[in-house]
C-alpha atoms as a PDB file:
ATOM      1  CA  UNK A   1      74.005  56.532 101.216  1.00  0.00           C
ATOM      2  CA  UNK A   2      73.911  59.425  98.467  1.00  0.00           C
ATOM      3  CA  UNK A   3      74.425  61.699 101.478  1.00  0.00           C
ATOM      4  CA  UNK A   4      76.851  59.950 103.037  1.00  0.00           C
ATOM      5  CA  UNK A   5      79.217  60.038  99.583  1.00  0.00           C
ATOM      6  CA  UNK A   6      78.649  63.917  99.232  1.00  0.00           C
ATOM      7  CA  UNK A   7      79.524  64.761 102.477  1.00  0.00           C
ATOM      8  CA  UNK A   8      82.396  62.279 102.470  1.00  0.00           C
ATOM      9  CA  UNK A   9      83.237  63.715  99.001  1.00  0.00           C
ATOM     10  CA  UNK A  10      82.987  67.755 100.278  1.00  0.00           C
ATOM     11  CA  UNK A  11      85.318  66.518 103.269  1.00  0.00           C
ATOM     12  CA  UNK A  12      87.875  65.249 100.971  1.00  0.00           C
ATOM     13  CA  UNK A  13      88.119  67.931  98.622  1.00  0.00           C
ATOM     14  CA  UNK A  14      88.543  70.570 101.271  1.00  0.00           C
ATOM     15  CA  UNK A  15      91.218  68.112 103.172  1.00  0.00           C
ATOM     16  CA  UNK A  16      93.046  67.939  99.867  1.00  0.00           C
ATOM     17  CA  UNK A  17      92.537  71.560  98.757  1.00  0.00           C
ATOM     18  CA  UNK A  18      94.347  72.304 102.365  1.00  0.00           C
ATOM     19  CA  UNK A  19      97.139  70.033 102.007  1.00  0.00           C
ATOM     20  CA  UNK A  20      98.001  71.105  98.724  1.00  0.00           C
ATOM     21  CA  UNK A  21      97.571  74.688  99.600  1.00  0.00           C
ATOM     22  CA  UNK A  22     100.313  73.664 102.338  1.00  0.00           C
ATOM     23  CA  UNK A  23     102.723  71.958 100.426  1.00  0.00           C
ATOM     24  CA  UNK A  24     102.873  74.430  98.065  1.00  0.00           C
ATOM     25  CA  UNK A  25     103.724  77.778 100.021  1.00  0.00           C
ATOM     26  CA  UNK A  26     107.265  77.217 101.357  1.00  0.00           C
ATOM     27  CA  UNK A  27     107.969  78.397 105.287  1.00  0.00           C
ATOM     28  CA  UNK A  28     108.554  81.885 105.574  1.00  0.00           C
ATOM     29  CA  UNK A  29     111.863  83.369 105.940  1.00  0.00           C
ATOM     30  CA  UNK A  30     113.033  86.280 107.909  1.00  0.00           C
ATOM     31  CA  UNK A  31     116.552  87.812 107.198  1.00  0.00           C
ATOM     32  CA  UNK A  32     117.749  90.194 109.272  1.00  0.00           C
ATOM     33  CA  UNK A  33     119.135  93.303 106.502  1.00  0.00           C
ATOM     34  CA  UNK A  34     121.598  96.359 107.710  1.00  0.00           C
ATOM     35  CA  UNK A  35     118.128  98.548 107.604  1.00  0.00           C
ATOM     36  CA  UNK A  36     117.185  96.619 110.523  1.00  0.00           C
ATOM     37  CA  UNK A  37     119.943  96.647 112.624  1.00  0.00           C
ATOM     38  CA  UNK A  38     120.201 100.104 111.965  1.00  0.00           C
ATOM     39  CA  UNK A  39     116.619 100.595 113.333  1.00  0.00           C
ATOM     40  CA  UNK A  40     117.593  98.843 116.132  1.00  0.00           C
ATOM     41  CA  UNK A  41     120.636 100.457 116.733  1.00  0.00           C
ATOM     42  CA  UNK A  42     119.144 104.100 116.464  1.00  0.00           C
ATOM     43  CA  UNK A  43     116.166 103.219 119.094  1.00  0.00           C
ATOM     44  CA  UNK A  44     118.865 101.864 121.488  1.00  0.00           C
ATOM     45  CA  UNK A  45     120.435 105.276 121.214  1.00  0.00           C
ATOM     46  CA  UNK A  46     117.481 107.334 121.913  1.00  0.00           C
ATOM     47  CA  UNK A  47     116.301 105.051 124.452  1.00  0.00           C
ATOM     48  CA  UNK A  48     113.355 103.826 122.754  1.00  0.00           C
ATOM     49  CA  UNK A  49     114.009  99.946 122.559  1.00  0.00           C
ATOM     50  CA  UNK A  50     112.350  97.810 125.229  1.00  0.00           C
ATOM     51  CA  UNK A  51     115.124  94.680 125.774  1.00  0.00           C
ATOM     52  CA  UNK A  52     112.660  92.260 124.271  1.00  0.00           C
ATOM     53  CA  UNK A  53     113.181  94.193 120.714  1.00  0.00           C
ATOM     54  CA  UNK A  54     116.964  94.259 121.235  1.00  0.00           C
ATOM     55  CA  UNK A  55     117.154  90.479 122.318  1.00  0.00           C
ATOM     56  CA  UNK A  56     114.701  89.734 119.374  1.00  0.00           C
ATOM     57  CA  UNK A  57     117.441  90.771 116.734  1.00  0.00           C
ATOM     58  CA  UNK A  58     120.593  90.743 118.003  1.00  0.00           C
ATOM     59  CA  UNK A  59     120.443  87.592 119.396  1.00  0.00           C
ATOM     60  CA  UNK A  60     119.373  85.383 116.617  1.00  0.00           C
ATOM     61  CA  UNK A  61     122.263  84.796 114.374  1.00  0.00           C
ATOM     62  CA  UNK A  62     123.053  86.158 110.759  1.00  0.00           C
ATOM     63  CA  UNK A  63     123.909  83.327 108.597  1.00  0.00           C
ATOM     64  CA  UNK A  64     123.373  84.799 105.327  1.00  0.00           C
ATOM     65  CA  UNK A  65     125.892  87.893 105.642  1.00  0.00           C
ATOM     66  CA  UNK A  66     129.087  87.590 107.947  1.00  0.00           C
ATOM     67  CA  UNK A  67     129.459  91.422 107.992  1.00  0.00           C
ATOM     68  CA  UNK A  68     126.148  91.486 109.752  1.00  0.00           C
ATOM     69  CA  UNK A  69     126.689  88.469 111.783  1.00  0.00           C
ATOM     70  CA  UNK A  70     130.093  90.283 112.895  1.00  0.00           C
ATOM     71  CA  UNK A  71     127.637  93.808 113.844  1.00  0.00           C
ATOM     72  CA  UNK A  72     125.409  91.778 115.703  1.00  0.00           C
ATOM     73  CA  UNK A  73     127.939  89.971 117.579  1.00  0.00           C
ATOM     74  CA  UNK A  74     129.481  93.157 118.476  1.00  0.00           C
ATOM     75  CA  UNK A  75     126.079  94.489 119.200  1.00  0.00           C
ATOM     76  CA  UNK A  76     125.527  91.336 121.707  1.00  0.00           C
ATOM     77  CA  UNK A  77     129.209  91.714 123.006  1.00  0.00           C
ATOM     78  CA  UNK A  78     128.177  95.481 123.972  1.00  0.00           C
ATOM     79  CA  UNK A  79     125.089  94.656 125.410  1.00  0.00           C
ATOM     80  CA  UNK A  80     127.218  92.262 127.860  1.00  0.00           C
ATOM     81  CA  UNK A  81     129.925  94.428 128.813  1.00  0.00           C
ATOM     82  CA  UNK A  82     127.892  97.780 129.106  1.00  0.00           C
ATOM     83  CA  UNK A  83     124.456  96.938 129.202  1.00  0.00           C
ATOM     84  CA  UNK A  84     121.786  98.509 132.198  1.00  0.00           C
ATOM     85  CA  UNK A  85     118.763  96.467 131.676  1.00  0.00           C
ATOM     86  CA  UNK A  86     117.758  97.213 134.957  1.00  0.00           C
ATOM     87  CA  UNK A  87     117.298 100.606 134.619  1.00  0.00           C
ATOM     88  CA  UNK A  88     115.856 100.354 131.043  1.00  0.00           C
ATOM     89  CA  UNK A  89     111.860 100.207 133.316  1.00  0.00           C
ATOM     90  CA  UNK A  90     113.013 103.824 135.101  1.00  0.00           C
ATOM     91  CA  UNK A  91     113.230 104.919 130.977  1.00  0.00           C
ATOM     92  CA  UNK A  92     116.780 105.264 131.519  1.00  0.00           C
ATOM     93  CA  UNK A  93     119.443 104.042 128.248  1.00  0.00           C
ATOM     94  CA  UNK A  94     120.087 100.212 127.837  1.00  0.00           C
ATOM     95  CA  UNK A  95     123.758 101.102 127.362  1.00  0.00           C
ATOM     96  CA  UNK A  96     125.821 102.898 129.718  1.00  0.00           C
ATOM     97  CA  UNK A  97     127.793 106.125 128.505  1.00  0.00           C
ATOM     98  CA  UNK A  98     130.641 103.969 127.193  1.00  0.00           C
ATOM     99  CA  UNK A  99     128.536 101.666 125.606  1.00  0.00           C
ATOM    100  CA  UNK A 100     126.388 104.586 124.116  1.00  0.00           C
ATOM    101  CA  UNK A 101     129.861 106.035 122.355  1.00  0.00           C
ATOM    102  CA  UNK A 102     130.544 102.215 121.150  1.00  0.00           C
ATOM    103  CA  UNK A 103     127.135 101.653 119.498  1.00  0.00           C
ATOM    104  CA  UNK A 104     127.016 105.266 118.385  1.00  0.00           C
ATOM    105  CA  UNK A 105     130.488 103.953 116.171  1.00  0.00           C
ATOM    106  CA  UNK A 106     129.011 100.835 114.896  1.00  0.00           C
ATOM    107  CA  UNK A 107     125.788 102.451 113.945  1.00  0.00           C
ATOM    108  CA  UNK A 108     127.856 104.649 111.845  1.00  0.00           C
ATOM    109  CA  UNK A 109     130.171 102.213 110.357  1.00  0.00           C
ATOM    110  CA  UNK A 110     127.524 100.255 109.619  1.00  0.00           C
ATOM    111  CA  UNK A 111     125.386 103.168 107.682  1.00  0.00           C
ATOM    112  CA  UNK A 112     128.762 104.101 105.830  1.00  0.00           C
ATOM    113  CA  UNK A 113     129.333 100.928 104.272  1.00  0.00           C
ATOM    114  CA  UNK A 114     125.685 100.485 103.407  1.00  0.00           C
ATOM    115  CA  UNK A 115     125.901 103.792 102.147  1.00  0.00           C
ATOM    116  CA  UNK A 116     129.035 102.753  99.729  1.00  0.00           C
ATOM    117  CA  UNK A 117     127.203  99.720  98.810  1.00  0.00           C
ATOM    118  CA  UNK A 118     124.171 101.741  97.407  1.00  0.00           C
ATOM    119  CA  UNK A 119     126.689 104.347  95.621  1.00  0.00           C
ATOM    120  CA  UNK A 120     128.468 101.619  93.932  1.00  0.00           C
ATOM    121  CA  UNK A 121     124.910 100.056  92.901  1.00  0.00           C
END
């Protein structure tokens, strides 16, 4: 019986150490920040983005910044219009030459206004 309590004792405290443990980290977050999409943006551009990375980031929404959300949608939107993902395998661009000069533009935008942000920091 003295066994039976210790064991049943050992069990509980590592069930409760867990569940506390659990309850008391909070689920991790990811926000997408203009670093990232600039990442993103500059692999795109030198062909270096597999369309699993690009559909990872731009097409989750950005609720906590509408600027963002507004890049990635435009991001998305260029994807749709000028996108190649077939010929992404054959190590060709994801975007065609249009699409290139369009990214190329929000890429920029994008690294000028974070750019002004850190200035004005």
């Amino acid at each position: 019986m003295a066994l039976f309590l210790l064991v049943f004792g050992v069990c509980l405290l590592v069930t409760g150490t867990t569940v506390a443990i659990l309850l008391s980290t909070g689920t991790p977050r990811y926000r997408t920040e203009s670093h990232h999409l600039l990442d993103v943006f500059d692999k795109a551009l030198d062909s270096q983005i597999s369309e699993t990375e690009w559909n990872a980031l731009i097409g989750y929404p950005i609720r906590h910044d509408e600027y963002l959300e507004s890049v990635r949608r435009r991001a998305s939107r260029l994807m749709e219009e000028n996108g190649r993902r077939w010929q992404l395998a054959q190590g060709k661009p994801l975007l065609n030459t249009h699409g290139q000069s369009e990214l190329r533009a929000l890429r920029d935008h994008l690294s000028a206004r974070m750019a002004l942000r850190h200035s004005h920091s």
